[in-house]
Protein backbone atom coordinates (compact mmCIF):
# COMPACT_ATOMS: atom_id res chain seq x y z
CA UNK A 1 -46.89 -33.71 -40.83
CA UNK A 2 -46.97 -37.13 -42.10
CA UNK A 3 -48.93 -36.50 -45.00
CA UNK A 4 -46.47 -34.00 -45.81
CA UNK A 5 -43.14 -36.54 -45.00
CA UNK A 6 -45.15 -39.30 -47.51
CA UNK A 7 -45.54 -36.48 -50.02
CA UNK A 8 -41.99 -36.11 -50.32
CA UNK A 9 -41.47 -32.71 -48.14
CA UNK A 10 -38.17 -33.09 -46.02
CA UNK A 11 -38.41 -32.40 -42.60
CA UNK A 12 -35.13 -31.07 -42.40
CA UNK A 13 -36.48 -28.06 -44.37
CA UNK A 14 -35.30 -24.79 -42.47
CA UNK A 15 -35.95 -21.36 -42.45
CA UNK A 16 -34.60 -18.30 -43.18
CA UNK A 17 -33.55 -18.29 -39.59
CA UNK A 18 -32.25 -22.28 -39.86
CA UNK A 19 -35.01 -23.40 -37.70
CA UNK A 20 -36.43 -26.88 -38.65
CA UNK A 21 -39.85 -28.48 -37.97
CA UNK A 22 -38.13 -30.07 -34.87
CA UNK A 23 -37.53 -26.57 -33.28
CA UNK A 24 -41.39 -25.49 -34.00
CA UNK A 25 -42.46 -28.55 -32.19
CA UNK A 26 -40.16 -28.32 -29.42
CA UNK A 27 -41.16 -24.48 -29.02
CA UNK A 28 -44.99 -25.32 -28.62
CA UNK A 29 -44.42 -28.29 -26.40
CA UNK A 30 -46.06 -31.05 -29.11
CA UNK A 31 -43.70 -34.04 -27.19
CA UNK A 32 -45.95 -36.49 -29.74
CA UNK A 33 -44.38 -34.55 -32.98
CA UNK A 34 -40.84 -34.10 -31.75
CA UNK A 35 -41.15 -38.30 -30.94
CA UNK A 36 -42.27 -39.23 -34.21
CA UNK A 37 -39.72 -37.01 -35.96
CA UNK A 38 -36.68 -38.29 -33.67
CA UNK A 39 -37.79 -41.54 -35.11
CA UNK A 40 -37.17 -40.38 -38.90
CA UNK A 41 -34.46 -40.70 -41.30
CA UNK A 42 -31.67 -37.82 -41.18
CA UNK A 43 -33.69 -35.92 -38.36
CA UNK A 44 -31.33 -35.20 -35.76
CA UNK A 45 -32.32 -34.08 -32.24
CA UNK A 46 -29.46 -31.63 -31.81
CA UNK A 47 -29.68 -29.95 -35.33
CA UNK A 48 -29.29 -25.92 -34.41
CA UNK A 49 -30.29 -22.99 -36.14
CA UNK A 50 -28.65 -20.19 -37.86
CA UNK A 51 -27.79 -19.03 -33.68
CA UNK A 52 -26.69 -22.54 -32.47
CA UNK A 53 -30.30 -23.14 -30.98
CA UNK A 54 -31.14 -26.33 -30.55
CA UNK A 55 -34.41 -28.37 -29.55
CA UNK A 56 -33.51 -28.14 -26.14
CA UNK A 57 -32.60 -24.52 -25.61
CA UNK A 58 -36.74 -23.76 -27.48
CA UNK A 59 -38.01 -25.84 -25.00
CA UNK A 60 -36.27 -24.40 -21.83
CA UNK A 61 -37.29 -21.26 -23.54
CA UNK A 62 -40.91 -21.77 -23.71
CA UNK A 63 -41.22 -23.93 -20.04
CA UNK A 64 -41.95 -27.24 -21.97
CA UNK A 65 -40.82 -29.24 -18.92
CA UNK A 66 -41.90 -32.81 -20.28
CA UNK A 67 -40.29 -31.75 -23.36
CA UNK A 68 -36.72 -31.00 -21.78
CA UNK A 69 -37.17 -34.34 -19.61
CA UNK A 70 -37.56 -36.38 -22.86
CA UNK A 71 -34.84 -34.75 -24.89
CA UNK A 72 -32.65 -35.14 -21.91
CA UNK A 73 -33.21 -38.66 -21.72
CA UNK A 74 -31.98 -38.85 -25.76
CA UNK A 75 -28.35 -40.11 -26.78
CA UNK A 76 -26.44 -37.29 -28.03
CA UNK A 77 -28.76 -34.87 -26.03
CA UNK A 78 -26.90 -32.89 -23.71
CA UNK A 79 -28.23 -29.85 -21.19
CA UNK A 80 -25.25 -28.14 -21.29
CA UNK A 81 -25.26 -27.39 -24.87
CA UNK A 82 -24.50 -23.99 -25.97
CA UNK A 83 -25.86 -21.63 -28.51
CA UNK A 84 -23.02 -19.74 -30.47
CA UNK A 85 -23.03 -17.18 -27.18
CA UNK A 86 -22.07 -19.33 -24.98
CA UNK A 87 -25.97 -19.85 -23.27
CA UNK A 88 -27.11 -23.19 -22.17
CA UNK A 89 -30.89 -24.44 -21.75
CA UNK A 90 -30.66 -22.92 -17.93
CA UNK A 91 -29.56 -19.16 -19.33
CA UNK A 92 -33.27 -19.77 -21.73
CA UNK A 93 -35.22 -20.99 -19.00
CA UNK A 94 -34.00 -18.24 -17.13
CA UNK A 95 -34.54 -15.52 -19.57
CA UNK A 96 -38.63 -16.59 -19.81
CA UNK A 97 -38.67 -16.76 -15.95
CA UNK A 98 -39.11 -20.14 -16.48
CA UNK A 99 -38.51 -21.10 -12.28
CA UNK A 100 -39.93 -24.40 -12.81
CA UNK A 101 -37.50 -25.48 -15.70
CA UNK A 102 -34.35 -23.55 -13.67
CA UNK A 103 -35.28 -25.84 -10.42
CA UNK A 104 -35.43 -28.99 -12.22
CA UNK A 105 -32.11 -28.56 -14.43
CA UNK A 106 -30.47 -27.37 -11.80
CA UNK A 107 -30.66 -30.41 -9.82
CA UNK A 108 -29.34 -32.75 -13.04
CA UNK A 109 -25.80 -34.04 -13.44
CA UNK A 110 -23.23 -31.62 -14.65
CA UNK A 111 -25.58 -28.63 -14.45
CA UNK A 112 -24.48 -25.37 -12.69
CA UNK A 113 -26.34 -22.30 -11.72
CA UNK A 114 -23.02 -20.67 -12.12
CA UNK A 115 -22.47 -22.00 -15.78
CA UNK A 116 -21.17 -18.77 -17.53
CA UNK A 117 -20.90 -17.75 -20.99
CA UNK A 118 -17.76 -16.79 -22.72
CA UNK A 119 -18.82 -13.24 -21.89
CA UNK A 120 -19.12 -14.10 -18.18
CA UNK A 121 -23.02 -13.68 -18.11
CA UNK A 122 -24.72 -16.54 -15.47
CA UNK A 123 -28.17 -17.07 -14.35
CA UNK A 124 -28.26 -14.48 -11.94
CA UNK A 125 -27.00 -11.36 -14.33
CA UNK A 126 -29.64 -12.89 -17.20
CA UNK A 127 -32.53 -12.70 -14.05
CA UNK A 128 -31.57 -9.14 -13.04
CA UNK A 129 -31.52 -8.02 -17.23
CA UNK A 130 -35.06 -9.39 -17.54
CA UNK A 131 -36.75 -8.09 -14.44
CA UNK A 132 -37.53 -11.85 -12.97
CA UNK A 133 -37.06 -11.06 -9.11
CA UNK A 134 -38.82 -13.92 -8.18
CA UNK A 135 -36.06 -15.94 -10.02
CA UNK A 136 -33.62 -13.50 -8.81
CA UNK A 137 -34.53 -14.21 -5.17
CA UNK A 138 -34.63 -18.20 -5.72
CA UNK A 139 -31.13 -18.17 -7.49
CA UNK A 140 -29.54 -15.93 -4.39
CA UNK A 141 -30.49 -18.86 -2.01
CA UNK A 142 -29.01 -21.78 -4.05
CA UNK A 143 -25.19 -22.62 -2.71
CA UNK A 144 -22.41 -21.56 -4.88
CA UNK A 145 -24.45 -18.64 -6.22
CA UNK A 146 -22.95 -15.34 -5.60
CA UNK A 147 -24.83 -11.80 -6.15
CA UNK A 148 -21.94 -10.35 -6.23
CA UNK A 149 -20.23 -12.46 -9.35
CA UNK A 150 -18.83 -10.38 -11.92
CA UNK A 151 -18.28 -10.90 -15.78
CA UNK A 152 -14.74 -9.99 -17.21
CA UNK A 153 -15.90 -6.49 -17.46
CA UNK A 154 -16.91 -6.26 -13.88
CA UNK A 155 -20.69 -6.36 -14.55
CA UNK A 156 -22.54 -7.02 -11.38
CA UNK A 157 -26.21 -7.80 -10.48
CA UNK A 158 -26.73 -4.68 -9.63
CA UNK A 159 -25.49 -2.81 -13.15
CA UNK A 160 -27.56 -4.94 -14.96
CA UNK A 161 -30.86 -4.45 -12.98
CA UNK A 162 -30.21 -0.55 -12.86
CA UNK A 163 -29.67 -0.53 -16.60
CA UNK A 164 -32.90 -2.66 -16.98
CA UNK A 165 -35.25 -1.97 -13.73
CA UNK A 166 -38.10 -2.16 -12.16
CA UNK A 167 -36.40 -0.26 -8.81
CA UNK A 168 -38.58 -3.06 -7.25
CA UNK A 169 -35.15 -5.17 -7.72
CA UNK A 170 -32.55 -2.42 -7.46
CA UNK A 171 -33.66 -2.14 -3.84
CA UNK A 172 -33.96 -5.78 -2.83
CA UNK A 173 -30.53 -5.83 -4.50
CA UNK A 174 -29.18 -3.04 -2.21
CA UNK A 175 -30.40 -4.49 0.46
CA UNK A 176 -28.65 -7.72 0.54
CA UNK A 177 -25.40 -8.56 2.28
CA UNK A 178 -22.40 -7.48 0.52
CA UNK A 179 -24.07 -6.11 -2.31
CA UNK A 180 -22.99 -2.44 -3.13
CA UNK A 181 -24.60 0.70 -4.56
CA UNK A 182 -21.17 2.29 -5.58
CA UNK A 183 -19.28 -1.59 -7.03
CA UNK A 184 -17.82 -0.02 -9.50
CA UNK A 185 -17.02 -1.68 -13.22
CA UNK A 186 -13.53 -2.57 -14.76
CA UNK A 187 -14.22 0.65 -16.51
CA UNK A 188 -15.28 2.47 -13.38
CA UNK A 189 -18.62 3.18 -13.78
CA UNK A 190 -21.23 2.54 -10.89
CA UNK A 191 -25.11 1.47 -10.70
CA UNK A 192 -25.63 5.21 -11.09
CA UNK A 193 -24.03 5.41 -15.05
CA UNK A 194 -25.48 2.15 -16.15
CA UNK A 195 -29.41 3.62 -15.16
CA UNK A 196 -28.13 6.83 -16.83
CA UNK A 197 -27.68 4.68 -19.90
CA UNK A 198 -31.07 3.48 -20.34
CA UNK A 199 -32.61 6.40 -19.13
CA UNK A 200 -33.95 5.12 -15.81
CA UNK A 201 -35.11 8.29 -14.13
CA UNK A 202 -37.09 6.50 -11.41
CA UNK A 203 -33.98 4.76 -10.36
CA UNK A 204 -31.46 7.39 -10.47
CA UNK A 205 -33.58 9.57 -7.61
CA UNK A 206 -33.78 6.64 -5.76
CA UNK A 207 -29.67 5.65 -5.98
CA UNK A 208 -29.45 9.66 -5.19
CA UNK A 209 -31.24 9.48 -2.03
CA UNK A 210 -28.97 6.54 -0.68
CA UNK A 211 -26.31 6.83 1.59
CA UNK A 212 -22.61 7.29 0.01
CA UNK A 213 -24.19 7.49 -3.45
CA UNK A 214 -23.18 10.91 -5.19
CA UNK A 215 -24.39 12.05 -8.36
CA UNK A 216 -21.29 13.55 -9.57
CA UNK A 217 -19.35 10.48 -9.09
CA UNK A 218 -17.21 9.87 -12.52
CA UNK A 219 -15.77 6.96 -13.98
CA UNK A 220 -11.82 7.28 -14.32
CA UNK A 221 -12.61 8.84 -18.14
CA UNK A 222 -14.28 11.59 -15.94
CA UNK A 223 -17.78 10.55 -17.06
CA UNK A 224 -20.64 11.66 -14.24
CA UNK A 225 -23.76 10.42 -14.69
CA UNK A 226 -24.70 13.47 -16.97
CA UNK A 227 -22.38 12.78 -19.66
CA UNK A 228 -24.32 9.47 -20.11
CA UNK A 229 -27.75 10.91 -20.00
CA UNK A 230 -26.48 13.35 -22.74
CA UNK A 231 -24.78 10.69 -24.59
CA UNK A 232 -27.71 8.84 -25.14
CA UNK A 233 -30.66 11.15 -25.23
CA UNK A 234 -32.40 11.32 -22.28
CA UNK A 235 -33.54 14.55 -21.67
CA UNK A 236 -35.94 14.53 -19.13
CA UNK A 237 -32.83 13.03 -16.55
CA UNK A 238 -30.67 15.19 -17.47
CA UNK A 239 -33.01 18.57 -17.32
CA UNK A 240 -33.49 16.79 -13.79
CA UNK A 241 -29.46 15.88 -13.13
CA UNK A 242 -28.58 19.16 -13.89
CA UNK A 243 -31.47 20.63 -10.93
CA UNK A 244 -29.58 18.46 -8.29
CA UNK A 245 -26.74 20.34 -5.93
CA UNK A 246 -23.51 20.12 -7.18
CA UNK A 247 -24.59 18.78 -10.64
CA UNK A 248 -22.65 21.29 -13.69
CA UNK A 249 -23.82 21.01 -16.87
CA UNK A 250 -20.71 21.96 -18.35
CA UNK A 251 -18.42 19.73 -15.77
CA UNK A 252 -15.68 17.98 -18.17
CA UNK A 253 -14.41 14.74 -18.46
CA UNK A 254 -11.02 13.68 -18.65
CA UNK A 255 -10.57 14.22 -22.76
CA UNK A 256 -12.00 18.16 -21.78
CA UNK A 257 -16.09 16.70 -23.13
CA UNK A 258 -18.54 18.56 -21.30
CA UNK A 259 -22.61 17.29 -21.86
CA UNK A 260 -23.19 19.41 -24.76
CA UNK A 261 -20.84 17.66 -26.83
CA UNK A 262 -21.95 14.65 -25.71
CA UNK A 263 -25.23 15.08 -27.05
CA UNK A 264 -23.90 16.44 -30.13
CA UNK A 265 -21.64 13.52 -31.25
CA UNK A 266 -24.96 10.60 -30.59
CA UNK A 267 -26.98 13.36 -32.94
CA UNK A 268 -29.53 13.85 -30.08
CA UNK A 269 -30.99 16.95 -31.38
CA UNK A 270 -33.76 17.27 -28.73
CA UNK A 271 -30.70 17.09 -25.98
CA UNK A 272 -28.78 19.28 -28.19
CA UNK A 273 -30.85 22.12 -28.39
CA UNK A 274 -31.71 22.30 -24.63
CA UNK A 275 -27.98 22.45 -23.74
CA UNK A 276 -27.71 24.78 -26.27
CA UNK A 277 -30.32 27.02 -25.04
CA UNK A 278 -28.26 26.39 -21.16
CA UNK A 279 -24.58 26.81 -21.83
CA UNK A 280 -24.06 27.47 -26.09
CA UNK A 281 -23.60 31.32 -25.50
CA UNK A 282 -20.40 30.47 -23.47
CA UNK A 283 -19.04 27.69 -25.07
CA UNK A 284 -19.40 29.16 -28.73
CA UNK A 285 -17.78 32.23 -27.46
CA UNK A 286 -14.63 30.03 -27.22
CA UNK A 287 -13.31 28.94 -30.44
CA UNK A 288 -11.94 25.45 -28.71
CA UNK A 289 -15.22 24.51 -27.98
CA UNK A 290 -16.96 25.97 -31.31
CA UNK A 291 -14.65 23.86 -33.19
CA UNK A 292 -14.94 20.73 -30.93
CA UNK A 293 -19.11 21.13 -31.40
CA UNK A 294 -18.55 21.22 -35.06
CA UNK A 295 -16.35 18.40 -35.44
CA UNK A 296 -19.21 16.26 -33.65
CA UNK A 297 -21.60 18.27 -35.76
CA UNK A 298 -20.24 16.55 -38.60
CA UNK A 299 -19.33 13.09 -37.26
CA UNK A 300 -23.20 12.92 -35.99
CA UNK A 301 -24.56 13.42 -39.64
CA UNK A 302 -27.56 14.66 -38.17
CA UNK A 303 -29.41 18.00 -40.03
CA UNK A 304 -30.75 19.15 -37.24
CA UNK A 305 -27.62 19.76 -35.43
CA UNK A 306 -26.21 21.97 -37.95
CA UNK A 307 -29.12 23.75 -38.18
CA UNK A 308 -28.95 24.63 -34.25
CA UNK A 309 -25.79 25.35 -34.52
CA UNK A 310 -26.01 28.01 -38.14
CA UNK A 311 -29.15 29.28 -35.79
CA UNK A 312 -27.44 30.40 -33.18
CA UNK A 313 -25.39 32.37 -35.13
CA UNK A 314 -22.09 29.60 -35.38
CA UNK A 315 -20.34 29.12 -38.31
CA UNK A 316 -17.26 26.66 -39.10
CA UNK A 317 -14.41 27.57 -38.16
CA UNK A 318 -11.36 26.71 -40.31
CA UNK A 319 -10.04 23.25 -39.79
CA UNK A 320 -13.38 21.86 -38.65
CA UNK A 321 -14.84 18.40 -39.96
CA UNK A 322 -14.94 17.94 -43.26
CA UNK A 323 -18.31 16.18 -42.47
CA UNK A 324 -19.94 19.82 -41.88
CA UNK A 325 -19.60 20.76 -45.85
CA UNK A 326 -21.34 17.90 -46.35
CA UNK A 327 -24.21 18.75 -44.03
CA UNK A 328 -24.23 22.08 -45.26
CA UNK A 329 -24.49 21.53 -48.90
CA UNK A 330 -27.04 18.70 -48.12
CA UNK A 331 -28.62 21.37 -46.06
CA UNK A 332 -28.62 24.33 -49.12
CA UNK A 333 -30.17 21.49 -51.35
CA UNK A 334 -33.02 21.43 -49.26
CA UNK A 335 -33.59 25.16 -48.38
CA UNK A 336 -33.20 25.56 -52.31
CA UNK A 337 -31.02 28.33 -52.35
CA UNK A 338 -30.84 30.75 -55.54
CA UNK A 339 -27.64 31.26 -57.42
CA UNK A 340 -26.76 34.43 -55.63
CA UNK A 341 -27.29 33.05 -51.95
CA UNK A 342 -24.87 30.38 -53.30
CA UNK A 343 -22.26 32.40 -54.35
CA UNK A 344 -22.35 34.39 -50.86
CA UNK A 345 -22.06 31.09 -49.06
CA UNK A 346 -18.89 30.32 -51.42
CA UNK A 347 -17.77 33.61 -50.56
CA UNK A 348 -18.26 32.64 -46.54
CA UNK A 349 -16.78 29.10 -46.92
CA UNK A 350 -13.20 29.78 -49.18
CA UNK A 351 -11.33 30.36 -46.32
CA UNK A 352 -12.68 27.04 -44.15
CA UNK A 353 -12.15 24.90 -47.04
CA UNK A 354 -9.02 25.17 -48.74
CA UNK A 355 -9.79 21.74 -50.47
CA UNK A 356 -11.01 22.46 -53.62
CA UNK A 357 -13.16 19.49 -53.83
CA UNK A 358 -14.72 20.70 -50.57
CA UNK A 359 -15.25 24.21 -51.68
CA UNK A 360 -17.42 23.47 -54.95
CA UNK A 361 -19.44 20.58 -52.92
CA UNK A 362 -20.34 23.69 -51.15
CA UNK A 363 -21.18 25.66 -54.23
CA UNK A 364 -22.47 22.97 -56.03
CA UNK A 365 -24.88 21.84 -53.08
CA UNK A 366 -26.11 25.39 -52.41
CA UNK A 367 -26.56 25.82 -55.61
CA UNK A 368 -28.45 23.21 -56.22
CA UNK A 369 -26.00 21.71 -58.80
CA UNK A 370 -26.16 17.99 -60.55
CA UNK A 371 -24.27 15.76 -62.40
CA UNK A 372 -20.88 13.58 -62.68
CA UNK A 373 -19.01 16.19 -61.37
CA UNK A 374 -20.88 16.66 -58.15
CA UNK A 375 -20.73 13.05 -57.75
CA UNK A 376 -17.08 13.10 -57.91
CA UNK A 377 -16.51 15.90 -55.57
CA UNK A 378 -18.80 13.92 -52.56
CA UNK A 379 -17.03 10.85 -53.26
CA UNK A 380 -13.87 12.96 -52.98
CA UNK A 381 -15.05 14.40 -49.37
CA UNK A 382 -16.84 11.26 -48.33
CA UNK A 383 -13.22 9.74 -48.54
CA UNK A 384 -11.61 12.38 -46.58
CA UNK A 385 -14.17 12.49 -43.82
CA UNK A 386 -13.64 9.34 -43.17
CA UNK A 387 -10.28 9.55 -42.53
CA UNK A 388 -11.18 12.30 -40.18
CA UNK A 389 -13.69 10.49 -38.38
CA UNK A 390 -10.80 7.48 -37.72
CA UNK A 391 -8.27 9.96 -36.50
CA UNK A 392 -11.13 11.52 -33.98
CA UNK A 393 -11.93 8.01 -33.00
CA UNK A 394 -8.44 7.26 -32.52
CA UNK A 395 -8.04 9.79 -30.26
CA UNK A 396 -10.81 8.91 -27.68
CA UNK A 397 -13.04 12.55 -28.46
CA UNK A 398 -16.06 12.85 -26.57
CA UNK A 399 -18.05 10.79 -29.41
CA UNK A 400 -18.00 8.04 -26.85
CA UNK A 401 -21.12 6.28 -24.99
């Protein structure tokens, strides 16, 4: 490195992530390097990267102990430094399960184990998102430390370690005083919806076999627990949610979604075409529901769903998205349709798109069609699709996680 200062290389130099040679130094714990470079013109111990990282936030990171202890000891240096989240050397240290960096800063000046960041995340949420129990357990015992805090959106301990796992800390969670299986969110959802999120199976049969916990219990939008598996693809909970007593796969939520759509709107086709298979005779029977699944159809921009739904013998029903023509010229490109298919599809799809930009994207796209003109026609219905997609947005359809 000082062969390379004397050959005229600065050692401000930074990455494409802002990172200088002080912040590679720091993050392998060469103390010797990060000395002799404190020591050199314009290098600046509290220089951050591109994310407001500094020296001292690597080296919490990484469990450099001598490292923090000589940066802390710098003028200008100071532990409670924050990245552009919000997180100080103590939320680093413990993201790595670094226990011996959290015990040390924790007893320095100024530094508190309940330091939160602007998003209301302390130590002990960041423990129970990264599975360190161990941490977890040490934090618990320290005074002023609550299990219980919340962040602004009434994110507990025991969201966060049902979202993330193992059940190993779910349960020593449960177990302690005042904690609660069924502390519910600002937005109302319990331990049970934020496993559902990230697919925890293991956890979810465990919550279920607890006392008070129910598996239909919904959020004030009416979400259960099967909404979210739908809503983010998890198909092996909910083919097991929907085997449990009192579980409905076609239970709605306040704004009338049921699981199906759910699945259809976050372009799950796997999800999709199980539901499909469960409840699709009854709900495509209803026109409501037809057009709702088509709406999301379209809004997913997803093939596949299309495809299930033109299988099953749907078609779109006037007014739906404007999204589906897309999908289902995109869809006769591919299948390389012949003129006259194209002209029966035309034939199908005048009376569901009065548009007349929408009706020859359809011909144009079953038939295969190129040029300027086609162009024009899907910038035409890109434009209006997206105005569709706002108003649906708007007004809270089940496209929601």
């Amino acid at each position: 490195m000082q062969q390379l200062a004397a050959a005229g290389v600065s050692l401000t130099a930074a990455g494409q992530d802002g990172q200088q040679a002080l912040h590679f130094a720091a993050c392998h714990g060469r103390l010797a390097a990060v000395q002799w470079l404190a020591a050199q013109p314009g290098v600046s111990l509290t220089a951050a990267d591109h994310i407001g990282e500094q020296a001292i936030h690597v080296a919490a990171a990484h469990g450099c102990l001598e490292m923090l202890q000589w940066l802390a000891a710098q003028p200008g240096v100071s532990l409670t430094a924050a990245d552009h989240i919000g997180q100080q050397a103590l939320h680093f240290a413990v993201c790595h399960g670094r226990l011996a960096v959290v015990q040390w800063l924790a007893a320095q000046p100024g530094v508190s184990l309940t330091a939160a960041t602007p998003s209301g995340t302390q130590a002990i949420h960041v423990a129970a998102a990264h599975g360190h129990l161990e941490m977890l357990q040490w934090l618990a015992a320290q005074p002023g430390v609550s299990l219980t805090a919340a962040t602004p959106s009434g994110t507990q301990a025991i969201h966060v370690a049902a979202v993330h796992g193992p059940l190993e800390m779910v349960q020593w969670l449960a177990a302690q005083p005042g904690v609660s299986l069924t502390a519910e969110r600002a937005d109302g959802e319990q331990a049970l919806h934020t496993a559902a999120r990230n697919g925890q199976l293991e956890i979810i049969q465990w919550l279920a076999a607890q006392p008070g916990v129910s598996l239909t219990a919904a959020a004030p939008s009416g979400k259960q627990a099967i909404h979210v598996a739908a809503a983010h693809g998890h198909l092996e909970m909910l083919q097991w949610l929907a085997a449990q007593p009192g579980v409905s796969l076609t239970a709605e939520t306040v704004s009338g979604g049921q699981p199906i759509h759910y699945a259809a709107a976050g372009g799950h086709c796997h999800v999709f075409q199980w539901l499909l298979g469960e409840v699709g005779a009854h709900l495509l029977a209803d026109a409501r529901q037809s057009r709702l699944l088509w709406h999301l159809a379209g809004r997913a921009h997803r093939d596949c769903i299309v495809n299930l739904l033109l299988a099953a013998g749907s078609q779109p029903c006037a007014g739906a998205c404007t999204c589906c023509a897309t999908r289902l010229a995109t869809l006769g490109k591919r299948r390389g349709e012949d003129l006259a298919e194209a002209e029966a599809r035309v034939r199908r799809l005048r009376p569901l798109y009065p548009s007349r930009q929408q009706l020859a994207l359809a011909a144009a796209g079953v038939a295969g069609a190129r040029g300027a003109a086609l162009a024009a026609w899907e910038a035409a219905l890109a434009a209006e699709a997206a105005q569709l997609e706002g108003r649906l947005a708007a007004g809270g359809t089940a496209g929601g996680g």
